[in-house]
PDB file of N, CA and C in Angstrom:
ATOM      1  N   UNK A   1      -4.490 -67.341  26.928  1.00  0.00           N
ATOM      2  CA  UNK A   1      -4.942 -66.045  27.416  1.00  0.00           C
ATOM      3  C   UNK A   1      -5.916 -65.430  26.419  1.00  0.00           C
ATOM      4  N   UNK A   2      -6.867 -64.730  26.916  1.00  0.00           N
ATOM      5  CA  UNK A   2      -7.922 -64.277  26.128  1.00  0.00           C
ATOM      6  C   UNK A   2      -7.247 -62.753  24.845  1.00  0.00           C
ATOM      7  N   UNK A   3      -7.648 -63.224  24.114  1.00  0.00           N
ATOM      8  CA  UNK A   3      -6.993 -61.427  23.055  1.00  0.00           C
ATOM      9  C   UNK A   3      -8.811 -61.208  22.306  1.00  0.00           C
ATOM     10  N   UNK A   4      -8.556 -59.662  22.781  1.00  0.00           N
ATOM     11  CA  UNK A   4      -9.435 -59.343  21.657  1.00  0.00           C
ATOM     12  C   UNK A   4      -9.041 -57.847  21.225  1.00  0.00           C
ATOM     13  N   UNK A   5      -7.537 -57.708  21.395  1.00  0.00           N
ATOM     14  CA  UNK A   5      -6.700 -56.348  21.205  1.00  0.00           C
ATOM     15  C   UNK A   5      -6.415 -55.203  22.331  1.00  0.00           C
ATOM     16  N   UNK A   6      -7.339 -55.675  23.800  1.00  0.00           N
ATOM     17  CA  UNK A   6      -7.163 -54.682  24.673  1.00  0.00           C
ATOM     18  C   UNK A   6      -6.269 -55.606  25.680  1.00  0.00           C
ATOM     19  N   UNK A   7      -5.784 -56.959  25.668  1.00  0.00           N
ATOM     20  CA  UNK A   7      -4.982 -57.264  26.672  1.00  0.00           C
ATOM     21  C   UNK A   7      -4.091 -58.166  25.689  1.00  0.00           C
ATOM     22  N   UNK A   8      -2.571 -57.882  25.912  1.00  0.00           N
ATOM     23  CA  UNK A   8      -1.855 -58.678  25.043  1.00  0.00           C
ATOM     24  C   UNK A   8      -1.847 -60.405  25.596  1.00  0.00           C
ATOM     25  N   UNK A   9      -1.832 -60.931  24.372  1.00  0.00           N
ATOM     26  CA  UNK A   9      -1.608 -62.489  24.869  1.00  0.00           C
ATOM     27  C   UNK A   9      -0.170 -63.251  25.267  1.00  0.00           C
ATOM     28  N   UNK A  10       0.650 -62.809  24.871  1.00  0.00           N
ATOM     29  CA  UNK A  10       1.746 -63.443  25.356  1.00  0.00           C
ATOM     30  C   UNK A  10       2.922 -62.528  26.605  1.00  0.00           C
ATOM     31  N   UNK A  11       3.269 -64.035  27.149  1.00  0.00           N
ATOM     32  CA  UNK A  11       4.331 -63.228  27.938  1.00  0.00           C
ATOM     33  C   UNK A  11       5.545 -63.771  27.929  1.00  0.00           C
ATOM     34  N   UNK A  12       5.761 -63.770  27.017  1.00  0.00           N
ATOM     35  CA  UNK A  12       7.703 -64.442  26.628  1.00  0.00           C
ATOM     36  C   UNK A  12       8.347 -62.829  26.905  1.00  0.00           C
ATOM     37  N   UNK A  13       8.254 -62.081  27.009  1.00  0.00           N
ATOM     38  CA  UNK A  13       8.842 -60.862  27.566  1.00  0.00           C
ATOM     39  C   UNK A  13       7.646 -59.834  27.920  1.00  0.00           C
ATOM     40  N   UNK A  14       8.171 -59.843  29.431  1.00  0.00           N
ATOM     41  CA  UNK A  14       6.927 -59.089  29.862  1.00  0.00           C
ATOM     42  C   UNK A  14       7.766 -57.608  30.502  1.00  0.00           C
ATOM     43  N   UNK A  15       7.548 -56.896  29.390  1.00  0.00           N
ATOM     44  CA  UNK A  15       7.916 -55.182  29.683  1.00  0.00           C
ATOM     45  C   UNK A  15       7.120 -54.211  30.343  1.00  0.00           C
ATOM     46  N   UNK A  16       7.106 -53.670  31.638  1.00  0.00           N
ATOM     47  CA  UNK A  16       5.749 -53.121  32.538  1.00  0.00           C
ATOM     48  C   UNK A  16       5.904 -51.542  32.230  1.00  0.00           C
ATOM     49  N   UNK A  17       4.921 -51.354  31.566  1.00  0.00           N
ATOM     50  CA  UNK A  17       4.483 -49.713  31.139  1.00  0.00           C
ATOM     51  C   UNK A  17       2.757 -49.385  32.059  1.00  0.00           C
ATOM     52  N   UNK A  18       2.793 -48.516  32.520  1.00  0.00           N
ATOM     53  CA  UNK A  18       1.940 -47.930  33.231  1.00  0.00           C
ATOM     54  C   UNK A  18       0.713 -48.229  32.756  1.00  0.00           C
ATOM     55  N   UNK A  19      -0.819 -48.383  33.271  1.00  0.00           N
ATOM     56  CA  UNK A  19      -1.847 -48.959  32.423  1.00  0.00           C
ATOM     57  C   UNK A  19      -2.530 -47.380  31.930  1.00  0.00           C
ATOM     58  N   UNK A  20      -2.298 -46.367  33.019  1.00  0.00           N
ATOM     59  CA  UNK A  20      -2.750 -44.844  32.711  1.00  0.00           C
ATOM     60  C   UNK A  20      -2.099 -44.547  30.902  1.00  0.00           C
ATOM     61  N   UNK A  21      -0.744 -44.845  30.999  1.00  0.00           N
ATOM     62  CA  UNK A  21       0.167 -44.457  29.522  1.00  0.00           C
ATOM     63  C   UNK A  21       0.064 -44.503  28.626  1.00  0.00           C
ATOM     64  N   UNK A  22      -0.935 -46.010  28.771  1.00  0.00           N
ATOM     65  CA  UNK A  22      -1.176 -46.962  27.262  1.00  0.00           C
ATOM     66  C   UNK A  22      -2.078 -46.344  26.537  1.00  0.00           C
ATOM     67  N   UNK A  23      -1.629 -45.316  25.701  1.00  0.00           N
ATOM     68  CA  UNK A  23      -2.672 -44.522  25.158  1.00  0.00           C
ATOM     69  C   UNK A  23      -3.659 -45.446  24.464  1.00  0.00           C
ATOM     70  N   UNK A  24      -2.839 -45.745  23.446  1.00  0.00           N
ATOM     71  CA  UNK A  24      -3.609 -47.102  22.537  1.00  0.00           C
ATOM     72  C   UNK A  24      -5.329 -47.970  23.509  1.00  0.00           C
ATOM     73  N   UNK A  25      -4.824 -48.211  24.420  1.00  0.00           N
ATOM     74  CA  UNK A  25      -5.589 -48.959  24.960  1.00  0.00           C
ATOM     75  C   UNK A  25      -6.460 -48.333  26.119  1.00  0.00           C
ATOM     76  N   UNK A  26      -6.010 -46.674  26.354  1.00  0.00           N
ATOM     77  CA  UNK A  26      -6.924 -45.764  26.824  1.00  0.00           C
ATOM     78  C   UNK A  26      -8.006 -45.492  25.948  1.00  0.00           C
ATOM     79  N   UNK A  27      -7.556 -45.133  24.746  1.00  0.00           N
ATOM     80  CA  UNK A  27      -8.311 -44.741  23.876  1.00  0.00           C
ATOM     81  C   UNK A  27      -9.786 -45.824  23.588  1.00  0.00           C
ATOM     82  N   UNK A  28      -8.996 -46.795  23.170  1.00  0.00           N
ATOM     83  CA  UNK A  28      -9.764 -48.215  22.573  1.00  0.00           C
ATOM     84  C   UNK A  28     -10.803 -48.499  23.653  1.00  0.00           C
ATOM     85  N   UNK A  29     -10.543 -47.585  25.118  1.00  0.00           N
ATOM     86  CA  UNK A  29     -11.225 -48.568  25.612  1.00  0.00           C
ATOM     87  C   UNK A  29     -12.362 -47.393  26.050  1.00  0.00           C
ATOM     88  N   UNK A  30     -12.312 -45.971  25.859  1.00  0.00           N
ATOM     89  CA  UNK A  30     -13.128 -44.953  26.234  1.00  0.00           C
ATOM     90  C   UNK A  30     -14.005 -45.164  24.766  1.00  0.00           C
ATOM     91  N   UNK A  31     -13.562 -45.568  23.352  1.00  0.00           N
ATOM     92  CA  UNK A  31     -14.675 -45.472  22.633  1.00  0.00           C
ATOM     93  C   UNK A  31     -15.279 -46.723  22.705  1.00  0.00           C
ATOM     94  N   UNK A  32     -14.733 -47.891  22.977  1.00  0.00           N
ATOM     95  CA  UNK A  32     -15.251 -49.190  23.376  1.00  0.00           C
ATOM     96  C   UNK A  32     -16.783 -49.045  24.477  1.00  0.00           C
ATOM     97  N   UNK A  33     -16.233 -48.135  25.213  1.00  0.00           N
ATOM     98  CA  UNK A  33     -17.623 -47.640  26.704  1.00  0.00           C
ATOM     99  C   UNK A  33     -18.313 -46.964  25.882  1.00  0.00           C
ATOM    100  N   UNK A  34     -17.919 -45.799  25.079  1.00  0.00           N
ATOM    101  CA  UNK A  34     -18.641 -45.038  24.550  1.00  0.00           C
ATOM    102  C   UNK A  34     -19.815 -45.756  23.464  1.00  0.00           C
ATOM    103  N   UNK A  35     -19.569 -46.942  23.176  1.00  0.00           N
ATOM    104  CA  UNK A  35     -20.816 -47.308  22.171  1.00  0.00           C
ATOM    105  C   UNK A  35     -21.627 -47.990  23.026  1.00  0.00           C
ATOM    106  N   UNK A  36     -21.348 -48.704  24.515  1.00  0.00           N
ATOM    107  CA  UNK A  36     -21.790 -49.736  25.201  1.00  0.00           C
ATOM    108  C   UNK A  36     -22.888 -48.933  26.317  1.00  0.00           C
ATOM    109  N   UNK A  37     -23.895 -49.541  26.383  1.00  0.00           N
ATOM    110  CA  UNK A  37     -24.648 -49.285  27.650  1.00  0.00           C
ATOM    111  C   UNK A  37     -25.172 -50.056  28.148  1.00  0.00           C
ATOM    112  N   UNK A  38     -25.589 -49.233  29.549  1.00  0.00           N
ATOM    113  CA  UNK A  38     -25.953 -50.388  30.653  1.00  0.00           C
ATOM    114  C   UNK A  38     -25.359 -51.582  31.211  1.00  0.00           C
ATOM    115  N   UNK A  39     -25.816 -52.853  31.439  1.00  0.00           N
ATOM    116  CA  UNK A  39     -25.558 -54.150  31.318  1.00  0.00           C
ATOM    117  C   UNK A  39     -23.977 -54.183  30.071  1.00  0.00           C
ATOM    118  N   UNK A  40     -24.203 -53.986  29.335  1.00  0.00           N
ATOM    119  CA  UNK A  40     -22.929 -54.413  28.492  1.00  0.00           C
ATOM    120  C   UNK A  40     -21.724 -53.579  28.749  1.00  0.00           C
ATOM    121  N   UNK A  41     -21.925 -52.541  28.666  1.00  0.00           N
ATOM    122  CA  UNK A  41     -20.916 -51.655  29.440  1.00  0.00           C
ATOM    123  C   UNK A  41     -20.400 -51.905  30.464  1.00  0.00           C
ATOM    124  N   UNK A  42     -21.044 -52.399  31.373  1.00  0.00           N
ATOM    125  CA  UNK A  42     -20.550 -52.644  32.988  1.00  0.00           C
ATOM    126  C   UNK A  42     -19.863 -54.199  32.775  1.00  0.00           C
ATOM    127  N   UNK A  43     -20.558 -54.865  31.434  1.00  0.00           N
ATOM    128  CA  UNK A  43     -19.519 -56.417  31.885  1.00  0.00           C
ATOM    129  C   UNK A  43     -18.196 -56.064  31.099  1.00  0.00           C
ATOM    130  N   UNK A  44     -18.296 -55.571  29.781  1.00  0.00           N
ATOM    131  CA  UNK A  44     -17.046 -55.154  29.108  1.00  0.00           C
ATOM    132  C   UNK A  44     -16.206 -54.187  30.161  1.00  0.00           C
ATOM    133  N   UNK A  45     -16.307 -53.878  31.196  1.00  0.00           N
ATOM    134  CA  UNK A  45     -15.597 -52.977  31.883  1.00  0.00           C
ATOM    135  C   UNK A  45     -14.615 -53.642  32.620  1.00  0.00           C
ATOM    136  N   UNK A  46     -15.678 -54.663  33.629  1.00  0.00           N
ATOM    137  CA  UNK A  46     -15.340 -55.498  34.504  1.00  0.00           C
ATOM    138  C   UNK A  46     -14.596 -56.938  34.125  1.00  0.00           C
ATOM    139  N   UNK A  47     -15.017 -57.318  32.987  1.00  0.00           N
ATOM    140  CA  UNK A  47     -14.010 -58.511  32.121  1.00  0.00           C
ATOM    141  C   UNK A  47     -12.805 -57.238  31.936  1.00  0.00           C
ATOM    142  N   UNK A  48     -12.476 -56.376  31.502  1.00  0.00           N
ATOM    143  CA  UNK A  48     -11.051 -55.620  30.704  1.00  0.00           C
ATOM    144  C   UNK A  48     -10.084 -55.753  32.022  1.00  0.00           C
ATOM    145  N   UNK A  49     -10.621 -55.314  33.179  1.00  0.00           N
ATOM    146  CA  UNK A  49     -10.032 -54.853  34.610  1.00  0.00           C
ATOM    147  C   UNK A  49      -9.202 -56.296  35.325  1.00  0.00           C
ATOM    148  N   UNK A  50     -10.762 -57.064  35.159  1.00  0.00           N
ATOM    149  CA  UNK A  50     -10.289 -58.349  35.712  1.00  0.00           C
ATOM    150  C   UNK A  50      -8.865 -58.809  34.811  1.00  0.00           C
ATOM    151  N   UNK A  51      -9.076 -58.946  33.364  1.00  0.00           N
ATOM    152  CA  UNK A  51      -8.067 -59.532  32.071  1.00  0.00           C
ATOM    153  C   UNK A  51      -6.052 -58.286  32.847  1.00  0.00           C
ATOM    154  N   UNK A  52      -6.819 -57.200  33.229  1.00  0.00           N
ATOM    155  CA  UNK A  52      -5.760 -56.299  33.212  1.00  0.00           C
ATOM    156  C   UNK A  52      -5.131 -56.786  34.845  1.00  0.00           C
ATOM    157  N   UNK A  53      -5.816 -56.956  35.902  1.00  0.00           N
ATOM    158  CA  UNK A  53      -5.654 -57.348  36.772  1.00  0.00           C
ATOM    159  C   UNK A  53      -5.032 -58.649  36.461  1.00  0.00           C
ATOM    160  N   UNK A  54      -4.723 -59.607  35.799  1.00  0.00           N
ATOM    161  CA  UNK A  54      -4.495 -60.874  35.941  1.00  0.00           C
ATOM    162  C   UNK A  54      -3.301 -60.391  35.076  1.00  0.00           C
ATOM    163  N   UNK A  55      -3.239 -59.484  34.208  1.00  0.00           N
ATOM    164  CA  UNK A  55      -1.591 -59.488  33.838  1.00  0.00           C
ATOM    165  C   UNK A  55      -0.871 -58.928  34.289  1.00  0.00           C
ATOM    166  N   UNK A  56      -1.419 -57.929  35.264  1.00  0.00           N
ATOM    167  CA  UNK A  56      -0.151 -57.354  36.029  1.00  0.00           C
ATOM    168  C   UNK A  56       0.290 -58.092  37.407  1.00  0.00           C
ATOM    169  N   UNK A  57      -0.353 -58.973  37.846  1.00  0.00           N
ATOM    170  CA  UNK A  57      -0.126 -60.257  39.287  1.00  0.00           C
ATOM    171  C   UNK A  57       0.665 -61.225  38.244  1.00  0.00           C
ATOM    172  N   UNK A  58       0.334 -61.415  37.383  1.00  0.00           N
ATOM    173  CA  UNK A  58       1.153 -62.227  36.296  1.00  0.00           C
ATOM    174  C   UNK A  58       3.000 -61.972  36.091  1.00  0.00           C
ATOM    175  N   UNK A  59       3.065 -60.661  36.026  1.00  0.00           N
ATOM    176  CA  UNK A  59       4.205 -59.340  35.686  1.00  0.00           C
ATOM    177  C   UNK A  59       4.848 -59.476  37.238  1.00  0.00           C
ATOM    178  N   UNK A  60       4.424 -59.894  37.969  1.00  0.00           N
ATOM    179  CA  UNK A  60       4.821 -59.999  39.550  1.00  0.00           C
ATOM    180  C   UNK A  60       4.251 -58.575  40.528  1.00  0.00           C
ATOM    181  N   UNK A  61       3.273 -57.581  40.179  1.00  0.00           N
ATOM    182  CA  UNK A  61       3.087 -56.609  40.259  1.00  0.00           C
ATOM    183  C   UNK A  61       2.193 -57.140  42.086  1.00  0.00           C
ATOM    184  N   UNK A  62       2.604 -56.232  43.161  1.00  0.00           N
ATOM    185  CA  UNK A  62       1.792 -56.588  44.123  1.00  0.00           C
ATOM    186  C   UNK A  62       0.299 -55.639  44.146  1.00  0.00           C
ATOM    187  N   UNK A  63      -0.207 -56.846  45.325  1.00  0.00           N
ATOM    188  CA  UNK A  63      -1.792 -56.130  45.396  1.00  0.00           C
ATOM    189  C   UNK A  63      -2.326 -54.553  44.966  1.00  0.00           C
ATOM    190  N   UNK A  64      -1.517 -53.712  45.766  1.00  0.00           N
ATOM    191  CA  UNK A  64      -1.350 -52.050  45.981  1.00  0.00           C
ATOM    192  C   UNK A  64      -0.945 -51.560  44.872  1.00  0.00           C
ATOM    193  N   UNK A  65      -0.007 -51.986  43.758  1.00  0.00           N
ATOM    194  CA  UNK A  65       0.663 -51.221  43.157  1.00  0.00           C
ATOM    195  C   UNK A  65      -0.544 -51.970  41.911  1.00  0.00           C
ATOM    196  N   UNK A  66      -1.383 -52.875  41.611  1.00  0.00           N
ATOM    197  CA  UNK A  66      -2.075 -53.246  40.753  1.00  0.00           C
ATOM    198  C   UNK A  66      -3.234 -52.638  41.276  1.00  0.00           C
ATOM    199  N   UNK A  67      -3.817 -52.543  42.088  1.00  0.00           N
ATOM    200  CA  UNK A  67      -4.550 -51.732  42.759  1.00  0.00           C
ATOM    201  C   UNK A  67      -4.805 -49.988  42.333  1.00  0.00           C
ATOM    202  N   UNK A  68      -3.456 -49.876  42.673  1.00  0.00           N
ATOM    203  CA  UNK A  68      -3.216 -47.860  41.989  1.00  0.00           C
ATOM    204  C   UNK A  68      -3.121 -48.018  40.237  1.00  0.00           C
ATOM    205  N   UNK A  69      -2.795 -49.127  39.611  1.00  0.00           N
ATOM    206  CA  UNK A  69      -2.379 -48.875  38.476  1.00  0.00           C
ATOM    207  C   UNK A  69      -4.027 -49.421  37.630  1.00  0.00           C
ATOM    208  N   UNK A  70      -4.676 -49.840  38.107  1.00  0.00           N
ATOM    209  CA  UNK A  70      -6.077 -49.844  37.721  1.00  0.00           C
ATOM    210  C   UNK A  70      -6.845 -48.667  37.600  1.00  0.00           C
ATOM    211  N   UNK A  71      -6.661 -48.144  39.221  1.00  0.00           N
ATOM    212  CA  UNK A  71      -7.469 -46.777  39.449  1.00  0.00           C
ATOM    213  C   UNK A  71      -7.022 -45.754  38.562  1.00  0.00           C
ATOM    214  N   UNK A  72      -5.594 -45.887  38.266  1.00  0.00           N
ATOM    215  CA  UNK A  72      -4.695 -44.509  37.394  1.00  0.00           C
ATOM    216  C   UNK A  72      -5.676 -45.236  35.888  1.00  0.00           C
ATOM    217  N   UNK A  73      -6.180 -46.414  35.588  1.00  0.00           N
ATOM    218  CA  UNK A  73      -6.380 -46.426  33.955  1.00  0.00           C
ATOM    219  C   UNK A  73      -7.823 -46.077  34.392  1.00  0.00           C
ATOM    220  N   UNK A  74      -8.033 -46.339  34.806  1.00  0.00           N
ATOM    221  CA  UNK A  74     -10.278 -45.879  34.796  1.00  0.00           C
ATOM    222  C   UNK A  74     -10.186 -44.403  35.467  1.00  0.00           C
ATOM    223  N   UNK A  75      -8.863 -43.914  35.679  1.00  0.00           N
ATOM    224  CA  UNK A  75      -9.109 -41.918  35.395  1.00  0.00           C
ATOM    225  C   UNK A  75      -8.639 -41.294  34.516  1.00  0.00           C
ATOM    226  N   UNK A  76      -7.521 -42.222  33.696  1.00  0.00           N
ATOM    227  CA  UNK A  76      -7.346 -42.010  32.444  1.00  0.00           C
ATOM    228  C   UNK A  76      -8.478 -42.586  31.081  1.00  0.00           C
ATOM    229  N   UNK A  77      -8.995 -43.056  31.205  1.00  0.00           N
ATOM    230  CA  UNK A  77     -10.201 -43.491  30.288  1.00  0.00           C
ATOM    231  C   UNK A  77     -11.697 -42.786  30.808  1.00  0.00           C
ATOM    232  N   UNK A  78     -11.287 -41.920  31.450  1.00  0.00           N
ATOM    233  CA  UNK A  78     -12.980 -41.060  32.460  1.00  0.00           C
ATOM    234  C   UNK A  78     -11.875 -39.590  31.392  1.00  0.00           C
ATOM    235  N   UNK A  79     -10.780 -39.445  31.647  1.00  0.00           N
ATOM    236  CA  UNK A  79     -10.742 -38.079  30.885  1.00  0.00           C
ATOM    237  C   UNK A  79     -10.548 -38.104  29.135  1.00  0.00           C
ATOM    238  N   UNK A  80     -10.549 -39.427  28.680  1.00  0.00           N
ATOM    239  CA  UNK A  80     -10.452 -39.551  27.435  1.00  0.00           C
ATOM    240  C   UNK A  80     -12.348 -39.895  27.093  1.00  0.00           C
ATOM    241  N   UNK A  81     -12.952 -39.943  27.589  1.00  0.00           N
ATOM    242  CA  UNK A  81     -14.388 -40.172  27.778  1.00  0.00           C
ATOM    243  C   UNK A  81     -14.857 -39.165  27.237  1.00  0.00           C
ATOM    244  N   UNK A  82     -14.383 -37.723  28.625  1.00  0.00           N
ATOM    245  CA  UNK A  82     -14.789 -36.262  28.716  1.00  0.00           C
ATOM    246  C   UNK A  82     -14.166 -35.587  27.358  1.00  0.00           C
ATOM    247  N   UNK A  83     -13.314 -35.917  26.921  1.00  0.00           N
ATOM    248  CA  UNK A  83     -12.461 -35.371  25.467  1.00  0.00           C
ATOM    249  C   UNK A  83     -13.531 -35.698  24.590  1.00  0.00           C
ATOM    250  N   UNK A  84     -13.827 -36.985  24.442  1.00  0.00           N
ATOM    251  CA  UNK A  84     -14.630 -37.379  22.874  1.00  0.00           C
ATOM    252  C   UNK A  84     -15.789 -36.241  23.488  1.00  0.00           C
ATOM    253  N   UNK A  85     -16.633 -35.727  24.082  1.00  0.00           N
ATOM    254  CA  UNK A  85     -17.270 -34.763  24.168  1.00  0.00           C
ATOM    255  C   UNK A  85     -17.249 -33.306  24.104  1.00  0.00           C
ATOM    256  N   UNK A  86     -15.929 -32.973  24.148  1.00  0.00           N
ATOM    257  CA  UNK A  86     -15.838 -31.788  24.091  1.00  0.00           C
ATOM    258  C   UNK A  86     -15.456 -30.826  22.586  1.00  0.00           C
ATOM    259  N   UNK A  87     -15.826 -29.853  22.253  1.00  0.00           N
ATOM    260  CA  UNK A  87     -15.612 -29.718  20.633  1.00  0.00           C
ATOM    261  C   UNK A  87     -14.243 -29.783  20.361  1.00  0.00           C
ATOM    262  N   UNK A  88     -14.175 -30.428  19.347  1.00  0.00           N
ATOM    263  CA  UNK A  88     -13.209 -30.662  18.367  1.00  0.00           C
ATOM    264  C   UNK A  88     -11.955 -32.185  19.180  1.00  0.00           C
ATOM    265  N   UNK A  89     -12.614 -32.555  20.195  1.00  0.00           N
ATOM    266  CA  UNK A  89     -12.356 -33.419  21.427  1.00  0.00           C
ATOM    267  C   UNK A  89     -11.513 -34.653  20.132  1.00  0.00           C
ATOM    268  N   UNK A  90     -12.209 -35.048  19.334  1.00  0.00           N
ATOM    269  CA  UNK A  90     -11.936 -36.357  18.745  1.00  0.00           C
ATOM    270  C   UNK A  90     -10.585 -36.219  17.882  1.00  0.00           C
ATOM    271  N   UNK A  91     -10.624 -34.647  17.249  1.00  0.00           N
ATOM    272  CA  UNK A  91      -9.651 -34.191  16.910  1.00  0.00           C
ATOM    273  C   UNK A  91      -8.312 -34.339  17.533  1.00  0.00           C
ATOM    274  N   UNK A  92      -8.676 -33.703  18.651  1.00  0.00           N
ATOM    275  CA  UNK A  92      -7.235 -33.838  19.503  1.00  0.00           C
ATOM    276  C   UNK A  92      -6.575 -35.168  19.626  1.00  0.00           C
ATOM    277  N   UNK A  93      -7.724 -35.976  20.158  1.00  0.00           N
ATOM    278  CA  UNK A  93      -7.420 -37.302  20.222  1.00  0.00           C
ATOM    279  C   UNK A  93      -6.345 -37.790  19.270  1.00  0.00           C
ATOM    280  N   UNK A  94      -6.566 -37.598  18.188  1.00  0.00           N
ATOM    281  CA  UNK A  94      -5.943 -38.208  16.869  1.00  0.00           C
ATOM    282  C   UNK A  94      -4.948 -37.679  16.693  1.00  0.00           C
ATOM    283  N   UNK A  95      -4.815 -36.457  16.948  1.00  0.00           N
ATOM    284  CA  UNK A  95      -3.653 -35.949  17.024  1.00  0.00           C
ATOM    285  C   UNK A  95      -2.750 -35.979  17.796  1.00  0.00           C
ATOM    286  N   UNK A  96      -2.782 -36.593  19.073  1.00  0.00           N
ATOM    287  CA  UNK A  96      -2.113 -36.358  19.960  1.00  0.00           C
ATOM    288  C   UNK A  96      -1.470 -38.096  19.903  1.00  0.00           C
ATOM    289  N   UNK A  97      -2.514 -39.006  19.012  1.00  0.00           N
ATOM    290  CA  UNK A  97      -1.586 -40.437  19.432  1.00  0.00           C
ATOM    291  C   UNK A  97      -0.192 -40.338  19.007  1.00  0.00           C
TER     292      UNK A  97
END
């Protein structure tokens, strides 16, 4: 399985936590967009989703419920986006992990 810190590699115990929750990997992945544009942005987006999509069908997770739990992380990483912009935004961030 692919690792480059935003999708875990093993599944000798696979524990299902919400993809919205994962702060860690909300975070990592709104400043990850935040340096990327265009073209690179859109493939780093679409490789993370696909990698995230394949571990939760993996987890036994069906179509719908991997489906909502995608959409819940790309509106949780759209409001951690809007944070790094707002004053003192980065602050909070850090504080709040």
């Amino acid at each position: 399985m692919h690792h480059d810190g935003f999708v875990s590699r093993s599944a000798e115990t696979i524990v299902y936590f919400p993809l919205g929750h994962r702060r860690h990997l909300v975070r990592a992945t709104a400043r990850r967009l935040d340096q990327l544009n265009g073209d690179a942005a859109t493939d780093f987006w679409k490789s993370l989703c696909g990698r995230l999509k394949a571990e939760l069908f993996a987890a036994g997770r069906s179509y719908e419920d991997t489906r909502h739990e995608i959409l819940a992380f790309q509106a949780a990483v759209h409001q951690e986006l809007l944070l790094l912009y707002e004053p003192d935004g980065a602050a909070r961030g850090a504080i709040a992990t």
